[in-house]
PDB file of N, CA and C in Angstrom:
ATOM      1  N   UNK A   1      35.442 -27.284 -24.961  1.00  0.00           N
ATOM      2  CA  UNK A   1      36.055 -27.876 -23.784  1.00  0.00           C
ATOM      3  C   UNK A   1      37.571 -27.961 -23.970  1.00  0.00           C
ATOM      4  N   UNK A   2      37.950 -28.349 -25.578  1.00  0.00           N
ATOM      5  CA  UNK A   2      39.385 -28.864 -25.676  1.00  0.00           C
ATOM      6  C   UNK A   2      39.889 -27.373 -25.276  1.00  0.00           C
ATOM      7  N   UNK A   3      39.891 -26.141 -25.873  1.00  0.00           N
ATOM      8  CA  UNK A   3      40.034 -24.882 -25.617  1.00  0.00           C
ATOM      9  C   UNK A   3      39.861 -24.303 -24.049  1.00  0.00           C
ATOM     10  N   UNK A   4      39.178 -24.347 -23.734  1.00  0.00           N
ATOM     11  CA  UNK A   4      39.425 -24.164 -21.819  1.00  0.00           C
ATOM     12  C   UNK A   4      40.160 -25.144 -21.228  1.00  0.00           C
ATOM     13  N   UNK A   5      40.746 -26.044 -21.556  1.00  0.00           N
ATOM     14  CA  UNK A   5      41.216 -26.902 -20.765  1.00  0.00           C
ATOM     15  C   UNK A   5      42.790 -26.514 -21.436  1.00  0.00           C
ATOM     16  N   UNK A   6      43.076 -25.938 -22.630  1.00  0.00           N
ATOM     17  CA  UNK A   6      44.756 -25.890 -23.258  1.00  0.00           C
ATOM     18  C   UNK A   6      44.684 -24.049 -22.487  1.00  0.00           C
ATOM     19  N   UNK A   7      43.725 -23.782 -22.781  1.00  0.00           N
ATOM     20  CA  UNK A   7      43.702 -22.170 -22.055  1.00  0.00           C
ATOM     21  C   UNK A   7      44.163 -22.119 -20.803  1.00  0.00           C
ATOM     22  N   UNK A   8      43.185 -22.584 -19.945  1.00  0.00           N
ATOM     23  CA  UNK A   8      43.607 -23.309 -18.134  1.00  0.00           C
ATOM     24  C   UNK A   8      45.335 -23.540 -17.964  1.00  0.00           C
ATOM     25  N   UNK A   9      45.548 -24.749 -19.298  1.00  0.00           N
ATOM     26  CA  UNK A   9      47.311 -25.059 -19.028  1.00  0.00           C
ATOM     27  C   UNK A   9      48.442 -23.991 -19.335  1.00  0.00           C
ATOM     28  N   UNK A  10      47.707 -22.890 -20.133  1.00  0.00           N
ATOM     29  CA  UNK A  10      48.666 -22.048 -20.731  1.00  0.00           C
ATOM     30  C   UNK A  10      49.236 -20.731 -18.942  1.00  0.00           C
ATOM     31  N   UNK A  11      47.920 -20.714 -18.738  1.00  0.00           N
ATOM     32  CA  UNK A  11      47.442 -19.968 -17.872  1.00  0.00           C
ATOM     33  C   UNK A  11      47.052 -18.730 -18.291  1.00  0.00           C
ATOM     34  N   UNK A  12      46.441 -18.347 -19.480  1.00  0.00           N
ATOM     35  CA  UNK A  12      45.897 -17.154 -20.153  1.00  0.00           C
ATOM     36  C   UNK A  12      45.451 -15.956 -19.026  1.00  0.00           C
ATOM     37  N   UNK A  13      44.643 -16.901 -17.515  1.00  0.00           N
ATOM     38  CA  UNK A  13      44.189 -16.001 -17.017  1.00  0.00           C
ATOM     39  C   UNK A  13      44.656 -15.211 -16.397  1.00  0.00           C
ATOM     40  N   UNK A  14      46.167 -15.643 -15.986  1.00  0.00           N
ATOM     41  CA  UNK A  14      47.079 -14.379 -15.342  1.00  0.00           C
ATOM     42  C   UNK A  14      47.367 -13.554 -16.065  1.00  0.00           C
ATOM     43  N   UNK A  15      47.483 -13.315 -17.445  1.00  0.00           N
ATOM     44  CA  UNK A  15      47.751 -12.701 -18.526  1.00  0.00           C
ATOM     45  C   UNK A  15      46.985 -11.547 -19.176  1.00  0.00           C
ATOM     46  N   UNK A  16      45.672 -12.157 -19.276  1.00  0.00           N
ATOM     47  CA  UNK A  16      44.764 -11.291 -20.217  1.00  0.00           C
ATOM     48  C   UNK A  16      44.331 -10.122 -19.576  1.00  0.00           C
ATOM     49  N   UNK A  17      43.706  -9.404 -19.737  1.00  0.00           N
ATOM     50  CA  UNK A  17      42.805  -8.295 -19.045  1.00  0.00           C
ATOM     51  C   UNK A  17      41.984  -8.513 -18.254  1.00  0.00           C
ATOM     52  N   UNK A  18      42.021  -7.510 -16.802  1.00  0.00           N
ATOM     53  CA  UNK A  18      41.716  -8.091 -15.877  1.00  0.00           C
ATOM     54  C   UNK A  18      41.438  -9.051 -15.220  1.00  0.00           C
ATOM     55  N   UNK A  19      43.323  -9.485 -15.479  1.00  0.00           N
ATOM     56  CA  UNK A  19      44.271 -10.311 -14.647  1.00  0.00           C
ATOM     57  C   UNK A  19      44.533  -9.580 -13.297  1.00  0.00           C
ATOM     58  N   UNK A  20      43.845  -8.726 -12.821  1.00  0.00           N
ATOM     59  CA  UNK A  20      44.719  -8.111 -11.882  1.00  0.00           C
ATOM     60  C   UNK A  20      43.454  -8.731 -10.680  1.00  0.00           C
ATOM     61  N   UNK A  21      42.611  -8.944 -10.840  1.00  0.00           N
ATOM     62  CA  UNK A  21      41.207  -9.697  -9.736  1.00  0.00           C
ATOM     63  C   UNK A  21      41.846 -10.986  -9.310  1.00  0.00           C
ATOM     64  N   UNK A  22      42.089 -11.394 -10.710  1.00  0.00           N
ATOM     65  CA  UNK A  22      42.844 -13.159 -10.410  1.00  0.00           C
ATOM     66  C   UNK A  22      43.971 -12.953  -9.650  1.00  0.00           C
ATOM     67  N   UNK A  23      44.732 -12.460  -9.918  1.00  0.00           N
ATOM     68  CA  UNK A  23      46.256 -12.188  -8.866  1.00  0.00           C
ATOM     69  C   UNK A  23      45.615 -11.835  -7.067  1.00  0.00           C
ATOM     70  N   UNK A  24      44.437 -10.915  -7.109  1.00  0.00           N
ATOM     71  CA  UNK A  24      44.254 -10.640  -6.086  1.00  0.00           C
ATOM     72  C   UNK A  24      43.599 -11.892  -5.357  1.00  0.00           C
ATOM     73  N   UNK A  25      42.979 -12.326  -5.732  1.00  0.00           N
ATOM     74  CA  UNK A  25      42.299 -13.604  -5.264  1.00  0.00           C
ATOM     75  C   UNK A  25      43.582 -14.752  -5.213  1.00  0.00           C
ATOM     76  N   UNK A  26      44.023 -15.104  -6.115  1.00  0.00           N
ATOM     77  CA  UNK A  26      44.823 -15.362  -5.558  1.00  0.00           C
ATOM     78  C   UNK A  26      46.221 -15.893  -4.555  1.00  0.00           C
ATOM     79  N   UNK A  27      46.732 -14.451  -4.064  1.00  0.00           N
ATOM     80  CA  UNK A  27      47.346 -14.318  -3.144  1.00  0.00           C
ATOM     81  C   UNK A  27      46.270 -14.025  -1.807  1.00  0.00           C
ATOM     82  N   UNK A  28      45.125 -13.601  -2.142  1.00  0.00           N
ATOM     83  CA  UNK A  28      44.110 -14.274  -0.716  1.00  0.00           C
ATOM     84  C   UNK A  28      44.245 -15.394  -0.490  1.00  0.00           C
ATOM     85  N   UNK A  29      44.144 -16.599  -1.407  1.00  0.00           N
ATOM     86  CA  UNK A  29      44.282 -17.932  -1.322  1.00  0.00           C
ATOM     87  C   UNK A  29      45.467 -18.293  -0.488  1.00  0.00           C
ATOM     88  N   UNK A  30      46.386 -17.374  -1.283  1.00  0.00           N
ATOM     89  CA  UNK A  30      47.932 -18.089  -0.818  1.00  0.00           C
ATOM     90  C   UNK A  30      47.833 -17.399   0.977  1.00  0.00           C
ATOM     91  N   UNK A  31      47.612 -16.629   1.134  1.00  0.00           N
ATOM     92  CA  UNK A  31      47.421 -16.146   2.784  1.00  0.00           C
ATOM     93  C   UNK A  31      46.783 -16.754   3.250  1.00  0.00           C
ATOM     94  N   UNK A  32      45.495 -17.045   3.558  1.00  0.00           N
ATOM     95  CA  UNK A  32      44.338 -18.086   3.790  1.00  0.00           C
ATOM     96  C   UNK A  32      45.471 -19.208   4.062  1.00  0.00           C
ATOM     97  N   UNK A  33      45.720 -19.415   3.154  1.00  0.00           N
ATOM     98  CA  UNK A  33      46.703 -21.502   3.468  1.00  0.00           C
ATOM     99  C   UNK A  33      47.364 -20.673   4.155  1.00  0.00           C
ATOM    100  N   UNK A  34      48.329 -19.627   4.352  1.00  0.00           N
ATOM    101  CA  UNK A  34      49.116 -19.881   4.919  1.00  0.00           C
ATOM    102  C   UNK A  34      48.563 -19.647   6.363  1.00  0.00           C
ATOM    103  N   UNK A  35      47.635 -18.968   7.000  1.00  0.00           N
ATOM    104  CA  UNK A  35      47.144 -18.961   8.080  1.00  0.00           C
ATOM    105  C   UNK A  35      46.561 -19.869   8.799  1.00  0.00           C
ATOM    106  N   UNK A  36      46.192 -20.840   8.097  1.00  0.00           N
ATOM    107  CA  UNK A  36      45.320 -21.927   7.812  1.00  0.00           C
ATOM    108  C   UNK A  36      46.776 -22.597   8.617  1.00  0.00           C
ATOM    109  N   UNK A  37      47.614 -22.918   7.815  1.00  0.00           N
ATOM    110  CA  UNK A  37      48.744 -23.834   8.380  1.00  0.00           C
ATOM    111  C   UNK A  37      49.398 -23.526   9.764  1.00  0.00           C
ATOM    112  N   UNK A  38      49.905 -22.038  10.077  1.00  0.00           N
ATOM    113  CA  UNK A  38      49.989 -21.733  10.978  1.00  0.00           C
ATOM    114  C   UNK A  38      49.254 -21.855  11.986  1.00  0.00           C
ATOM    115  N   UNK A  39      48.126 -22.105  12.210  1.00  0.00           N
ATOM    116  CA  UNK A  39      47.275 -21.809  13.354  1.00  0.00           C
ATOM    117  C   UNK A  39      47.132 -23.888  13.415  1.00  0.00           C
ATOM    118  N   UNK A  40      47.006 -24.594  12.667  1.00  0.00           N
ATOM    119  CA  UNK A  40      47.484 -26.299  12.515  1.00  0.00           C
ATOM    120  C   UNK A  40      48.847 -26.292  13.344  1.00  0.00           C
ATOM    121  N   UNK A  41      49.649 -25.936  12.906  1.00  0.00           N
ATOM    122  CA  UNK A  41      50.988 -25.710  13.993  1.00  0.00           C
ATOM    123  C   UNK A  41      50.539 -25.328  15.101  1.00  0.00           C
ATOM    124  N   UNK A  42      50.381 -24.335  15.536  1.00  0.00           N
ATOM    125  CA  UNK A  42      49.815 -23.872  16.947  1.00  0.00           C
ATOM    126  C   UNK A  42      49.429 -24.770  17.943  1.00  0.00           C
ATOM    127  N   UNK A  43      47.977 -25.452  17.160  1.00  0.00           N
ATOM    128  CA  UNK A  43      47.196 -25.765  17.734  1.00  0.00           C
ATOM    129  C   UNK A  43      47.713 -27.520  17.896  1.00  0.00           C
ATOM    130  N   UNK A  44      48.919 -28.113  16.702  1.00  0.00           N
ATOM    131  CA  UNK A  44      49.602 -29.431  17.541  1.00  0.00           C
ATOM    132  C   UNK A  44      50.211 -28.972  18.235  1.00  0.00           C
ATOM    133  N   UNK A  45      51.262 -27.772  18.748  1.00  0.00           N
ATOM    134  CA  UNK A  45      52.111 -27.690  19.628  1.00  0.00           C
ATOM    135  C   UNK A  45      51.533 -27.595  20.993  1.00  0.00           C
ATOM    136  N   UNK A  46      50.088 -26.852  21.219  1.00  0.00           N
ATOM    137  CA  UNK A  46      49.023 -27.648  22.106  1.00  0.00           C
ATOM    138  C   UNK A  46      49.316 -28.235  22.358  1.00  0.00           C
ATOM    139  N   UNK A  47      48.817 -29.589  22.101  1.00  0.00           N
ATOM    140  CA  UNK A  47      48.247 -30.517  22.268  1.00  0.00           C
ATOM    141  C   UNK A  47      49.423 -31.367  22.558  1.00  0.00           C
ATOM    142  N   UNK A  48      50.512 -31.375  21.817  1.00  0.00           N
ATOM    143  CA  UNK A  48      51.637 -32.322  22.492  1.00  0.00           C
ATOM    144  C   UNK A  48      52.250 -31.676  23.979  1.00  0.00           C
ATOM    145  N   UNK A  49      51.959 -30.258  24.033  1.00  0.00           N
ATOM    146  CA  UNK A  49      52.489 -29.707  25.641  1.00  0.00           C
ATOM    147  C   UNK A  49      51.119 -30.408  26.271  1.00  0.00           C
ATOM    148  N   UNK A  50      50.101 -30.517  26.090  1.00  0.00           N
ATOM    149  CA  UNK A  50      48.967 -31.049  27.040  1.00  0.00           C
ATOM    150  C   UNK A  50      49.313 -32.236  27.120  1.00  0.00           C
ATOM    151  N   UNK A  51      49.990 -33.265  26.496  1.00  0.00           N
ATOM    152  CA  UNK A  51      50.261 -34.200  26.278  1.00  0.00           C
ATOM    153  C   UNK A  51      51.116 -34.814  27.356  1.00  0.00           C
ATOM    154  N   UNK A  52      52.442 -33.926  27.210  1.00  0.00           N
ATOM    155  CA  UNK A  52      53.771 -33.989  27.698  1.00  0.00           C
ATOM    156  C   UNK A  52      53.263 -33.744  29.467  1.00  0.00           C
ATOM    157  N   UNK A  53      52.592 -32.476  29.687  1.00  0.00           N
ATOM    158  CA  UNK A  53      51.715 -32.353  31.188  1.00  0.00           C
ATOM    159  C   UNK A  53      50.852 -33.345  31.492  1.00  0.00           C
ATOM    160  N   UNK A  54      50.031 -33.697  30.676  1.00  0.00           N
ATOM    161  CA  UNK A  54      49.442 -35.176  31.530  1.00  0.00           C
ATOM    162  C   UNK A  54      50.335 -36.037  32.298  1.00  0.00           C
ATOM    163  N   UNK A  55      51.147 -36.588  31.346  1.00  0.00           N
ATOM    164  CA  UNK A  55      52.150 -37.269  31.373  1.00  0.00           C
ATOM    165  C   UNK A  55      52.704 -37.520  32.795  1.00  0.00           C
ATOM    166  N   UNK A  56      53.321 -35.753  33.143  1.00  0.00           N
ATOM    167  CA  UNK A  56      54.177 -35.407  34.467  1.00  0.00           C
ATOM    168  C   UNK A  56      53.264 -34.995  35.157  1.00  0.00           C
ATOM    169  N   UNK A  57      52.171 -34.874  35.448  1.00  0.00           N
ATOM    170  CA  UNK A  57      50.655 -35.071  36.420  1.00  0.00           C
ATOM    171  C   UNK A  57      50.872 -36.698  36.973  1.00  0.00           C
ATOM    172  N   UNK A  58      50.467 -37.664  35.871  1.00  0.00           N
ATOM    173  CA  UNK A  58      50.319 -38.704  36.216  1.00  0.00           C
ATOM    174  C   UNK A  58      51.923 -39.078  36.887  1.00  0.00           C
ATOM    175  N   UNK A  59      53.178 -38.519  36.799  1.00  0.00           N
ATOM    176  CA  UNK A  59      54.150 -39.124  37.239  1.00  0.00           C
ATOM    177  C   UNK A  59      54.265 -38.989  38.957  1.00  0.00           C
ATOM    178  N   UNK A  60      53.610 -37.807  38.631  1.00  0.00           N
ATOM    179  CA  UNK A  60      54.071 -36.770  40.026  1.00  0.00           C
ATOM    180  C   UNK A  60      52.674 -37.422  40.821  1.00  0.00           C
ATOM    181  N   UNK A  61      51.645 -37.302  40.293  1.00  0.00           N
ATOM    182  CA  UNK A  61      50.464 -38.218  41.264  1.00  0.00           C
ATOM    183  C   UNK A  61      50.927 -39.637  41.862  1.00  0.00           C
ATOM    184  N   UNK A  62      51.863 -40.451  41.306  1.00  0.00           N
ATOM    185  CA  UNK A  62      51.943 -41.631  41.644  1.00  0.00           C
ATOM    186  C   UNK A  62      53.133 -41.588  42.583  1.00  0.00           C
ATOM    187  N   UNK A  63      54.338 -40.165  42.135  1.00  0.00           N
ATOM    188  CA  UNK A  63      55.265 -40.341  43.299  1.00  0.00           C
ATOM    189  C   UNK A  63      54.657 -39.873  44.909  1.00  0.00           C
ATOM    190  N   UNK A  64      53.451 -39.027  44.299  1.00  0.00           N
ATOM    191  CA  UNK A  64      53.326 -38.357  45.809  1.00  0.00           C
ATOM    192  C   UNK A  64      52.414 -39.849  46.893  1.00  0.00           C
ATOM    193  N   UNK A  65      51.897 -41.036  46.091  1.00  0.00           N
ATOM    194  CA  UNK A  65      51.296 -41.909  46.355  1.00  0.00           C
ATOM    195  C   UNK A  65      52.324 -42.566  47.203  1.00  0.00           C
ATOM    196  N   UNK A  66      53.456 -42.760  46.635  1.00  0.00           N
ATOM    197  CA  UNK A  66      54.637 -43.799  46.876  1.00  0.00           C
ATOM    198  C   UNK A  66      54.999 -42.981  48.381  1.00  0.00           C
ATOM    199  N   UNK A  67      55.204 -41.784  47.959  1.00  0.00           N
ATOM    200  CA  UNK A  67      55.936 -41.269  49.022  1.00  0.00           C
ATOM    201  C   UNK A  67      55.195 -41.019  50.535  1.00  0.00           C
ATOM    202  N   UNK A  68      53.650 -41.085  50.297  1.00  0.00           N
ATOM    203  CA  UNK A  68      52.604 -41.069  51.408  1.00  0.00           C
ATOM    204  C   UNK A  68      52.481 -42.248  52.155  1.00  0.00           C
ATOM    205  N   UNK A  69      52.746 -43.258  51.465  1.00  0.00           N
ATOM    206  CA  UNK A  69      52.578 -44.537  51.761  1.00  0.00           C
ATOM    207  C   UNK A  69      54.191 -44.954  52.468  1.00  0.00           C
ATOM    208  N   UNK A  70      55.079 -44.587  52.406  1.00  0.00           N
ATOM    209  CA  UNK A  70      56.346 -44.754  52.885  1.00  0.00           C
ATOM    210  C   UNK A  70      56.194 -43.745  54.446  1.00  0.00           C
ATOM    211  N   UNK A  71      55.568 -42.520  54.359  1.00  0.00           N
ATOM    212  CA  UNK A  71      55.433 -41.677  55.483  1.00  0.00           C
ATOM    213  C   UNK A  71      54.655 -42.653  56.711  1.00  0.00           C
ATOM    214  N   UNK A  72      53.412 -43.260  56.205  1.00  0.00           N
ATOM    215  CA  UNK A  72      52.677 -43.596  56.935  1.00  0.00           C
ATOM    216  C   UNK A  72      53.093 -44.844  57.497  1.00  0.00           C
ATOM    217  N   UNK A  73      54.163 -45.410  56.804  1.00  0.00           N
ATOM    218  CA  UNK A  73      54.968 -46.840  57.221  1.00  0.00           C
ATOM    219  C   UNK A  73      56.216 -46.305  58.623  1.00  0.00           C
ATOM    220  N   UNK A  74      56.687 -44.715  58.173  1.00  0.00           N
ATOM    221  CA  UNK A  74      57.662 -44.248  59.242  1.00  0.00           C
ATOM    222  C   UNK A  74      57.063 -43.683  60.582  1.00  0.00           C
ATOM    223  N   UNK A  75      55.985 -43.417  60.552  1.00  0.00           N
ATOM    224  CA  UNK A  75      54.842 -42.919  61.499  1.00  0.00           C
ATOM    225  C   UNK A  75      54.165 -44.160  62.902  1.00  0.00           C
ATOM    226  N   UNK A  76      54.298 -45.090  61.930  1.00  0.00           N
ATOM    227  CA  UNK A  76      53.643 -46.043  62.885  1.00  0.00           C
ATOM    228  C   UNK A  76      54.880 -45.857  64.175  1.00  0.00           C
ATOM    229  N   UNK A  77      53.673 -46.388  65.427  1.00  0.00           N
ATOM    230  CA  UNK A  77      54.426 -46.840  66.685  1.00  0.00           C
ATOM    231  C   UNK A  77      55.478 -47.855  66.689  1.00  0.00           C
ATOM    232  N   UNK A  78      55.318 -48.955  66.146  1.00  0.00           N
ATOM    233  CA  UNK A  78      56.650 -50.241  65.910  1.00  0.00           C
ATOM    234  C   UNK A  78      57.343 -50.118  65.270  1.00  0.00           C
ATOM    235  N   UNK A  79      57.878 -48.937  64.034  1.00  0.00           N
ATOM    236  CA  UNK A  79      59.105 -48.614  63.547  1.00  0.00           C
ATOM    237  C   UNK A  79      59.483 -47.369  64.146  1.00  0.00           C
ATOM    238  N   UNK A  80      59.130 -46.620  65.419  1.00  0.00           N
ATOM    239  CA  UNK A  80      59.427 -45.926  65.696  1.00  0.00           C
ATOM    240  C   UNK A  80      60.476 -46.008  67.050  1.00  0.00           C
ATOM    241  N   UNK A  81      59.329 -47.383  67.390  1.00  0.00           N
ATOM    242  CA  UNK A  81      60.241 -48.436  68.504  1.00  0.00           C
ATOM    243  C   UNK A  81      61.411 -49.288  68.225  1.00  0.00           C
ATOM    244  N   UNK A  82      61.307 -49.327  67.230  1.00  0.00           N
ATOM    245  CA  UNK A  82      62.585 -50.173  66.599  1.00  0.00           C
ATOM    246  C   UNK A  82      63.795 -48.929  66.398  1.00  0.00           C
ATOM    247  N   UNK A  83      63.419 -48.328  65.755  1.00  0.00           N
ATOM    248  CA  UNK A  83      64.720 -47.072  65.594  1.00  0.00           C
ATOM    249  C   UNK A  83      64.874 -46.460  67.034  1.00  0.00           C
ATOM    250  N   UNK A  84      64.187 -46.852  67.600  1.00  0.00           N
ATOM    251  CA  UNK A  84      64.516 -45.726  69.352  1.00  0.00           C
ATOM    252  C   UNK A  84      64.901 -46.853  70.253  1.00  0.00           C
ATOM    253  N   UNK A  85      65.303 -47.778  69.446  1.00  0.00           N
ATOM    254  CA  UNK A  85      65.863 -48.763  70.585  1.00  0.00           C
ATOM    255  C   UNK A  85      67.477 -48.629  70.714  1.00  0.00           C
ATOM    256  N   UNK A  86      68.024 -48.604  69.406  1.00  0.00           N
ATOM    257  CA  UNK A  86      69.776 -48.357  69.731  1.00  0.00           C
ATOM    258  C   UNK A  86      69.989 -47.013  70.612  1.00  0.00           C
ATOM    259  N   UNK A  87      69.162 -46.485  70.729  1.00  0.00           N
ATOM    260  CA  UNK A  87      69.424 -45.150  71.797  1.00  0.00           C
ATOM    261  C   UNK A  87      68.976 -45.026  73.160  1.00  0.00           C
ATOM    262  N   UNK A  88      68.666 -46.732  73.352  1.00  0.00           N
ATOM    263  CA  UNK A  88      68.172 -46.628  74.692  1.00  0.00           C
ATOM    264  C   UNK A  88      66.747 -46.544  75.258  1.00  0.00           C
ATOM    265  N   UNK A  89      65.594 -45.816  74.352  1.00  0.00           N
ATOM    266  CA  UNK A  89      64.670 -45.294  74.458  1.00  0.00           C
ATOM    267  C   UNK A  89      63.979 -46.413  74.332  1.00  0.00           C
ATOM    268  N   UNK A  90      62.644 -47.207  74.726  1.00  0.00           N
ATOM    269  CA  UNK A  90      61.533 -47.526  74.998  1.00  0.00           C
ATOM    270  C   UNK A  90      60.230 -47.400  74.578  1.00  0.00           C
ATOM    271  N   UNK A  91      59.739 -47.832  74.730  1.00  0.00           N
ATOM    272  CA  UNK A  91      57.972 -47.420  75.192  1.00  0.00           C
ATOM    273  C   UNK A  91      57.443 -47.543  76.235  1.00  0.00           C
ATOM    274  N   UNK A  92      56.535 -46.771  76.964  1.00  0.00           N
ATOM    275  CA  UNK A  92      56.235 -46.908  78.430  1.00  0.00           C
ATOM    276  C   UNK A  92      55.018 -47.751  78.260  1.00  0.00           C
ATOM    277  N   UNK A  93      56.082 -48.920  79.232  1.00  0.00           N
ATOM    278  CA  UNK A  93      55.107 -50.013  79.636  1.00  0.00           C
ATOM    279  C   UNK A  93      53.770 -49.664  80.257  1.00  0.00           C
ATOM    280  N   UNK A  94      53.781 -48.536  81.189  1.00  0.00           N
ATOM    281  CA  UNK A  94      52.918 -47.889  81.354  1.00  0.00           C
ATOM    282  C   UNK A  94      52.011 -46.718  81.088  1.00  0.00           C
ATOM    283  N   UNK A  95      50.957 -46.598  80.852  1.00  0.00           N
ATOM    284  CA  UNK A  95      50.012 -45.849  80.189  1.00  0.00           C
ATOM    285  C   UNK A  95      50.300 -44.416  80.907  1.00  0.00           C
ATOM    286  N   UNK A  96      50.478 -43.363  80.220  1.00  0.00           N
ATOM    287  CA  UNK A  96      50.310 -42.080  80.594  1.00  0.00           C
ATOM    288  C   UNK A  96      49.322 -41.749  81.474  1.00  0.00           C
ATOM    289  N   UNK A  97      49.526 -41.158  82.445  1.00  0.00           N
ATOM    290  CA  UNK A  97      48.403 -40.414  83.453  1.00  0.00           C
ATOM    291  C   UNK A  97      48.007 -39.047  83.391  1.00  0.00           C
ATOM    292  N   UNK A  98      46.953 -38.497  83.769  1.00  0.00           N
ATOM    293  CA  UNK A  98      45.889 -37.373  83.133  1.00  0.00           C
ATOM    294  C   UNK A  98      46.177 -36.576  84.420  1.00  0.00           C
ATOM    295  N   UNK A  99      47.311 -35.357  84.092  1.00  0.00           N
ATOM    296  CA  UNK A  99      47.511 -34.350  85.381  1.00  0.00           C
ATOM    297  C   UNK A  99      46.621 -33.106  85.437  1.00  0.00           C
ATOM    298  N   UNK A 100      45.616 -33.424  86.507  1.00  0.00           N
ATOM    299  CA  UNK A 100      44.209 -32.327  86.734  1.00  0.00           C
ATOM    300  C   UNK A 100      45.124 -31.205  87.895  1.00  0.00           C
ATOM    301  N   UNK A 101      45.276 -29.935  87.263  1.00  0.00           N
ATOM    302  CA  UNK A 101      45.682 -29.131  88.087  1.00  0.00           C
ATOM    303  C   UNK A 101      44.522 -27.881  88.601  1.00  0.00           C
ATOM    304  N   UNK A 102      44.441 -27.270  89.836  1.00  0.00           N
ATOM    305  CA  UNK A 102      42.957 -27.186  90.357  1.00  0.00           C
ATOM    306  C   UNK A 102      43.119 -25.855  90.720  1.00  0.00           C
ATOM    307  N   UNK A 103      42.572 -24.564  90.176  1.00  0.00           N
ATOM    308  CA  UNK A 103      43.174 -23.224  90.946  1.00  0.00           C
ATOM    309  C   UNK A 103      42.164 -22.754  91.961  1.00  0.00           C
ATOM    310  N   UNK A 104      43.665 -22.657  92.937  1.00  0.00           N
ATOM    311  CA  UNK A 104      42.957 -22.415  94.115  1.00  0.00           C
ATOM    312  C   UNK A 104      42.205 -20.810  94.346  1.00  0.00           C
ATOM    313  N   UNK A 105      41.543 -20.433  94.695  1.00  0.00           N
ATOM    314  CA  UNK A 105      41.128 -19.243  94.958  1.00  0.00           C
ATOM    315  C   UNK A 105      41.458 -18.550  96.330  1.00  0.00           C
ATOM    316  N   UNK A 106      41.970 -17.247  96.418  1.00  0.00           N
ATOM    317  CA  UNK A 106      43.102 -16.223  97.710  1.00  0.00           C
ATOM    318  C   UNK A 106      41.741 -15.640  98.072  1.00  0.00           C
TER     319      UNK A 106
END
């Protein structure tokens, strides 16, 4: 045991004969992590853009709320009467009448 373990620290195995398997393995290893890490990157930069879009979903859902609710306040009949009053304009006291036009036949 004491001998594989001072062997292990020396690193004999890059050294000795057919050292060249160990090197290959390896630098598989070392690729592996590094793909391994890259695709971890990737896949947070995801997730914080999904993040960042929720985000401006929920901003933009609540302005279009604000702003529907302000439309439907400018729409009504009594602020429409109020702004059409410095110009003179009204509401007819009287109800619109239903013009039936009748074609005659020559």
């Amino acid at each position: 045991m004491k001998g594989g373990v001072y062997s292990l620290l020396k690193a004999k195995y890059l050294v000795d004969e057919g050292s060249v398997k160990n090197w290959r393995f390896i630098v598989f290893l070392i690729l592996v992590a590094m793909v391994l890490i890259a695709n971890s990157h990737n896949y947070e930069q995801k997730v914080y853009r999904k993040t960042e879009l929720n985000d401006e979903v929920k901003k933009l859902r609540s302005e279009f709320v604000d702003m529907r609710s302000q439309l439907m306040k400018l729409k009504m009949e009594s602020t429409i009467s109020k702004k059409m009053e410095p110009k003179g304009i009204y509401p007819a006291s009287v109800p619109p009448k239903k013009i039936k036009v009748y074609k005659t036949e020559d």
